[in-house]
Protein backbone atom coordinates (compact mmCIF):
# COMPACT_ATOMS: atom_id res chain seq x y z
CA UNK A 1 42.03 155.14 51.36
CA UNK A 2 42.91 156.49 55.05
CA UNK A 3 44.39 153.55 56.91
CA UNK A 4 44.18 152.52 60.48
CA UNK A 5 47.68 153.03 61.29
CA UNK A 6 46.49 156.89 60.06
CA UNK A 7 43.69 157.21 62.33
CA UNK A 8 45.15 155.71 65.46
CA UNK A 9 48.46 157.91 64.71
CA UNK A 10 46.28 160.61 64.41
CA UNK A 11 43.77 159.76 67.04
CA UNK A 12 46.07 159.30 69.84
CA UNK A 13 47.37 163.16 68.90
CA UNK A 14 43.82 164.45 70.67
CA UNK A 15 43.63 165.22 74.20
CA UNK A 16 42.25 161.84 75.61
CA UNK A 17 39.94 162.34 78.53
CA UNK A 18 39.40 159.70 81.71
CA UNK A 19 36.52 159.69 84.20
CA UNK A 20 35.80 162.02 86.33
CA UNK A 21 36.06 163.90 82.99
CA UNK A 22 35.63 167.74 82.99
CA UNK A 23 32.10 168.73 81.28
CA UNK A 24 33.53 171.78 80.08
CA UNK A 25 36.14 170.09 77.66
CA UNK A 26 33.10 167.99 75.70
CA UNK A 27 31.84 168.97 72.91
CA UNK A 28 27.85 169.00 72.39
CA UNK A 29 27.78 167.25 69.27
CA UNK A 30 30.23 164.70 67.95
CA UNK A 31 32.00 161.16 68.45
CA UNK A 32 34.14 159.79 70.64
CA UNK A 33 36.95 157.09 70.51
CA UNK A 34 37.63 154.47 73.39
CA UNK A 35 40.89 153.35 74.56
CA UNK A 36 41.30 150.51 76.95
CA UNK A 37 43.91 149.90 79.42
CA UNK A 38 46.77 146.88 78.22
CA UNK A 39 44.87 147.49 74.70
CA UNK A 40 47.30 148.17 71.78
CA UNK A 41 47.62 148.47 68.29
CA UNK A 42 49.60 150.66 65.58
CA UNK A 43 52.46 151.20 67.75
CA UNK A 44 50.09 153.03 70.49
CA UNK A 45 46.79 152.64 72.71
CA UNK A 46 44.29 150.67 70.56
CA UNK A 47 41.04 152.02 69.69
CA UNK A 48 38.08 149.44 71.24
CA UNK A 49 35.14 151.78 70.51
CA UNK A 50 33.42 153.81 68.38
CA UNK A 51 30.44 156.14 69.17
CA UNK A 52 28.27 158.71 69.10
CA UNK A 53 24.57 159.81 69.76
CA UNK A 54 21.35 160.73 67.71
CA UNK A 55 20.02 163.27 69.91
CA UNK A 56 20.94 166.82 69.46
CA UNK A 57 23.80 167.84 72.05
CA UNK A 58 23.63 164.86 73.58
CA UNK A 59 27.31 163.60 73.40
CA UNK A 60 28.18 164.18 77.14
CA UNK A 61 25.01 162.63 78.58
CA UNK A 62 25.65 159.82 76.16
CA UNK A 63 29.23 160.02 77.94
CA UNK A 64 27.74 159.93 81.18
CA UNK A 65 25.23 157.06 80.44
CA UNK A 66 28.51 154.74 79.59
CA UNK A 67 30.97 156.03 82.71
CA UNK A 68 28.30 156.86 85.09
CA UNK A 69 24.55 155.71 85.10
CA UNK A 70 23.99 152.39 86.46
CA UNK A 71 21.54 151.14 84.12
CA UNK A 72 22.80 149.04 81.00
CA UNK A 73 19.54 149.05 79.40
CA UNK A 74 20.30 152.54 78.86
CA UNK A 75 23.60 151.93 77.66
CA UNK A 76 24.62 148.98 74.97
CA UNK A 77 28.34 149.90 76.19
CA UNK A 78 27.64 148.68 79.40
CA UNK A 79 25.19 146.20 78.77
CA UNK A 80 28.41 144.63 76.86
CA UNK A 81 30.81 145.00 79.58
CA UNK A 82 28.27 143.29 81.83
CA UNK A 83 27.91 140.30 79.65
CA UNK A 84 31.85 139.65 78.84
CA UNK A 85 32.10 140.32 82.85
CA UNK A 86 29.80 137.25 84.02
CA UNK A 87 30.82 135.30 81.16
CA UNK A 88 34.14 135.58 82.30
CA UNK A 89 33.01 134.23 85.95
CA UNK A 90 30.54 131.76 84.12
CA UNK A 91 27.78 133.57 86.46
CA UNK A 92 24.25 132.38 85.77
CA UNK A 93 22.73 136.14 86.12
CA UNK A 94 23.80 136.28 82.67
CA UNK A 95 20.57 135.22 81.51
CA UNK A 96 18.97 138.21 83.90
CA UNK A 97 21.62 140.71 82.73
CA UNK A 98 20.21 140.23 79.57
CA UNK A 99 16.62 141.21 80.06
CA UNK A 100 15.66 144.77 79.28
CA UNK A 101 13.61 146.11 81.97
CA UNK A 102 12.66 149.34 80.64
CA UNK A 103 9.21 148.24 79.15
CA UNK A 104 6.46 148.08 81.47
CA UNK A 105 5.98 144.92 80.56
CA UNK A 106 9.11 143.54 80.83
CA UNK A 107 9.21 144.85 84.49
CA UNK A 108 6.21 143.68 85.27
CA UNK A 109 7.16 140.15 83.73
CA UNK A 110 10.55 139.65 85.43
CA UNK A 111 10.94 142.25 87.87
CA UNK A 112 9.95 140.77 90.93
CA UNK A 113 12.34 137.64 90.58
CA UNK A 114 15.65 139.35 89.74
CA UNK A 115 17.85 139.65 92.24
CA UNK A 116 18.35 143.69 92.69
CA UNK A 117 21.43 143.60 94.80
CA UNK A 118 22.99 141.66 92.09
CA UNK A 119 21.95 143.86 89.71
CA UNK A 120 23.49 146.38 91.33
CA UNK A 121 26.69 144.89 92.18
CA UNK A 122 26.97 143.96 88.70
CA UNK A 123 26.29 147.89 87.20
CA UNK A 124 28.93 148.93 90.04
CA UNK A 125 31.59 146.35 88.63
CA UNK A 126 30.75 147.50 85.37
CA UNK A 127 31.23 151.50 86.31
CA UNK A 128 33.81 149.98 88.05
CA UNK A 129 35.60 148.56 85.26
CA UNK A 130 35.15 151.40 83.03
CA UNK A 131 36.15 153.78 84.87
CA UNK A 132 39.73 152.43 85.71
CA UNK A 133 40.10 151.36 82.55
CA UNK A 134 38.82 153.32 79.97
CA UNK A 135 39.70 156.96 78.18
CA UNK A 136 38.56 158.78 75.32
CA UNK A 137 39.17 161.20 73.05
CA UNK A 138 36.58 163.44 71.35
CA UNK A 139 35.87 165.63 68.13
CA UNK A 140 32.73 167.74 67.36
CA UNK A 141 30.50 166.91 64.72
CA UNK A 142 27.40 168.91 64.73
CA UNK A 143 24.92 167.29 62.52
CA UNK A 144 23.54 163.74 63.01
CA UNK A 145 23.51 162.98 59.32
CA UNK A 146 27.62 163.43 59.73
CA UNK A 147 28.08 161.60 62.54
CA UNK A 148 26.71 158.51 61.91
CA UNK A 149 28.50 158.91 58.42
CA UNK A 150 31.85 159.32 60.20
CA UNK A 151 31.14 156.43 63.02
CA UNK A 152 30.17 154.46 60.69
CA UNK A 153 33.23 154.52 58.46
CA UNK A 154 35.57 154.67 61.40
CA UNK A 155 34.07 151.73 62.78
CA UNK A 156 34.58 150.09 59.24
CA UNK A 157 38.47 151.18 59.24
CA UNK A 158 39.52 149.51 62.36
CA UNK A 159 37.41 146.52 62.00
CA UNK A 160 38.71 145.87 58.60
CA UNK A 161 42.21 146.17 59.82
CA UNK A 162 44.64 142.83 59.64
CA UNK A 163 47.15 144.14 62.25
CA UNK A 164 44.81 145.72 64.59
CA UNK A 165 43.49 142.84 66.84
CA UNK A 166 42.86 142.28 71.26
CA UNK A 167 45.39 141.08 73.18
CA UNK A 168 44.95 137.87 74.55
CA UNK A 169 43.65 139.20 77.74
CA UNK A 170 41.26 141.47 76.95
CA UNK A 171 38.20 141.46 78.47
CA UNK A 172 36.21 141.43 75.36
CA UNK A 173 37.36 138.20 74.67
CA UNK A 174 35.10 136.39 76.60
CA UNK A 175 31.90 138.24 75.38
CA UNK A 176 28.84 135.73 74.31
CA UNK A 177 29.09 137.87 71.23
CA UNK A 178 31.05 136.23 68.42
CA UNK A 179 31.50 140.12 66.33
CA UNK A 180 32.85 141.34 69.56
CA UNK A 181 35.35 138.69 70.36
CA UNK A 182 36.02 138.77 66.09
CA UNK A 183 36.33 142.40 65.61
CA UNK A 184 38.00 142.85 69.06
CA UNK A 185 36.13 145.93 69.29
CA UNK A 186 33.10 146.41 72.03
CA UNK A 187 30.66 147.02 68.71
CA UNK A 188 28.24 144.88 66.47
CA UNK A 189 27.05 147.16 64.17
CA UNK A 190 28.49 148.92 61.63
CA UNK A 191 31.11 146.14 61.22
CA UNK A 192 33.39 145.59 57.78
CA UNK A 193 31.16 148.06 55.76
CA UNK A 194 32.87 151.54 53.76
CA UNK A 195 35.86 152.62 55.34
CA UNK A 196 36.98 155.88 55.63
CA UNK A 197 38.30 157.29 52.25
CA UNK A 198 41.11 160.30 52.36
CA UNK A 199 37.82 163.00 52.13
CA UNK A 200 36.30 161.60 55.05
CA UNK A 201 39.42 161.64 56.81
CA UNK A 202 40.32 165.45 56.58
CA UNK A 203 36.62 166.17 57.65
CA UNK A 204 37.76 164.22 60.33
CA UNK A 205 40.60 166.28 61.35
CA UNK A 206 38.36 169.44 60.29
CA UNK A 207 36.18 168.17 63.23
CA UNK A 208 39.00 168.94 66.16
CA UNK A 209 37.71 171.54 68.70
């Protein structure tokens, strides 16, 4: 069974990106891994995220939706950060942060009394925050089937992992949600399933551009 000190080891080998990142250098399919700034584990930059995308050559605009797009109902990434961020400052527009405005319904429900500039200011902080603090490092997977395999398993690795926890400052650890703040990884799904076994490991390393 691959082991986490193995994948971070070999992880942190990649060329790790930071925002603006150079369009060119991503691939169209595949996953990336997130490092966070003061985040360590394994002797190195800790992995805090896991991730890919569904649609077909969609991994940059996924990318883009995290670092760039100010809209966390597009982006569960964000939508996190947000939450751990007004948690932090025990901010009441928590309970609008929360609220997914992208149905009609929904909009037409709650639109009208949220507070847009603090929406705003919020999804800049957020942007903000990620992109001081955040890099990533990517490999290509082309089929959809694979990657989820692969996330999935990675995701299973590090949250397994008895030496791989957050430092006591890390933002994360004031999220409202208990696997975050557990697995000390910005994720709740695909926590303590399969992890990856030696197989899924060299497709892995098969997957480098």
């Amino acid at each position: 069974m691959t082991s986490c000190q193995s994948l971070h080891e070999w992880v942190r080998t990649l060329e790790t990106h930071r925002f603006p990142f150079d369009a060119k250098l991503i691939p169209k399919n595949g996953i990336y891994f997130l490092f966070e700034k003061g985040e360590r584990g394994h002797g190195g930059a800790r992995i805090v995220r896991v991730g890919t995308h569904t649609g077909e050559g969609q991994l940059l605009s996924r990318l883009k939706q995290h670092f760039v797009t100010p809209n966390k109902d597009r982006s569960i990434f964000r939508k996190n950060i947000g939450r751990a961020l007004l948690a932090c400052d025990s901010d009441p527009f928590l309970s609008d942060w929360e609220i997914d405005l992208t149905p009609a319904v929904a909009r037409a429900e709650h639109g009208r009394r949220i507070d847009t500039k603090k929406l705003e200011s919020v999804e800049k902080r957020v942007s903000n925050y990620l992109q001081q603090n955040m890099s990533f490092a990517v490999v290509s997977v082309d089929t959809k089937e694979e990657r989820l395999r692969l996330e999935s398993r990675v995701i299973s690795t590090i949250s397994l992992c008895d030496d791989c926890k957050p430092s006591k400052t890390w933002l994360g650890n004031s999220s409202p949600k208990e696997k975050i703040r557990e697995s000390g990884l910005w994720i709740v799904n695909e926590l303590y399933k399969k992890p990856l076994n030696d197989k899924d490991f060299i497709d892995l390393k098969k997957a480098v551009l």
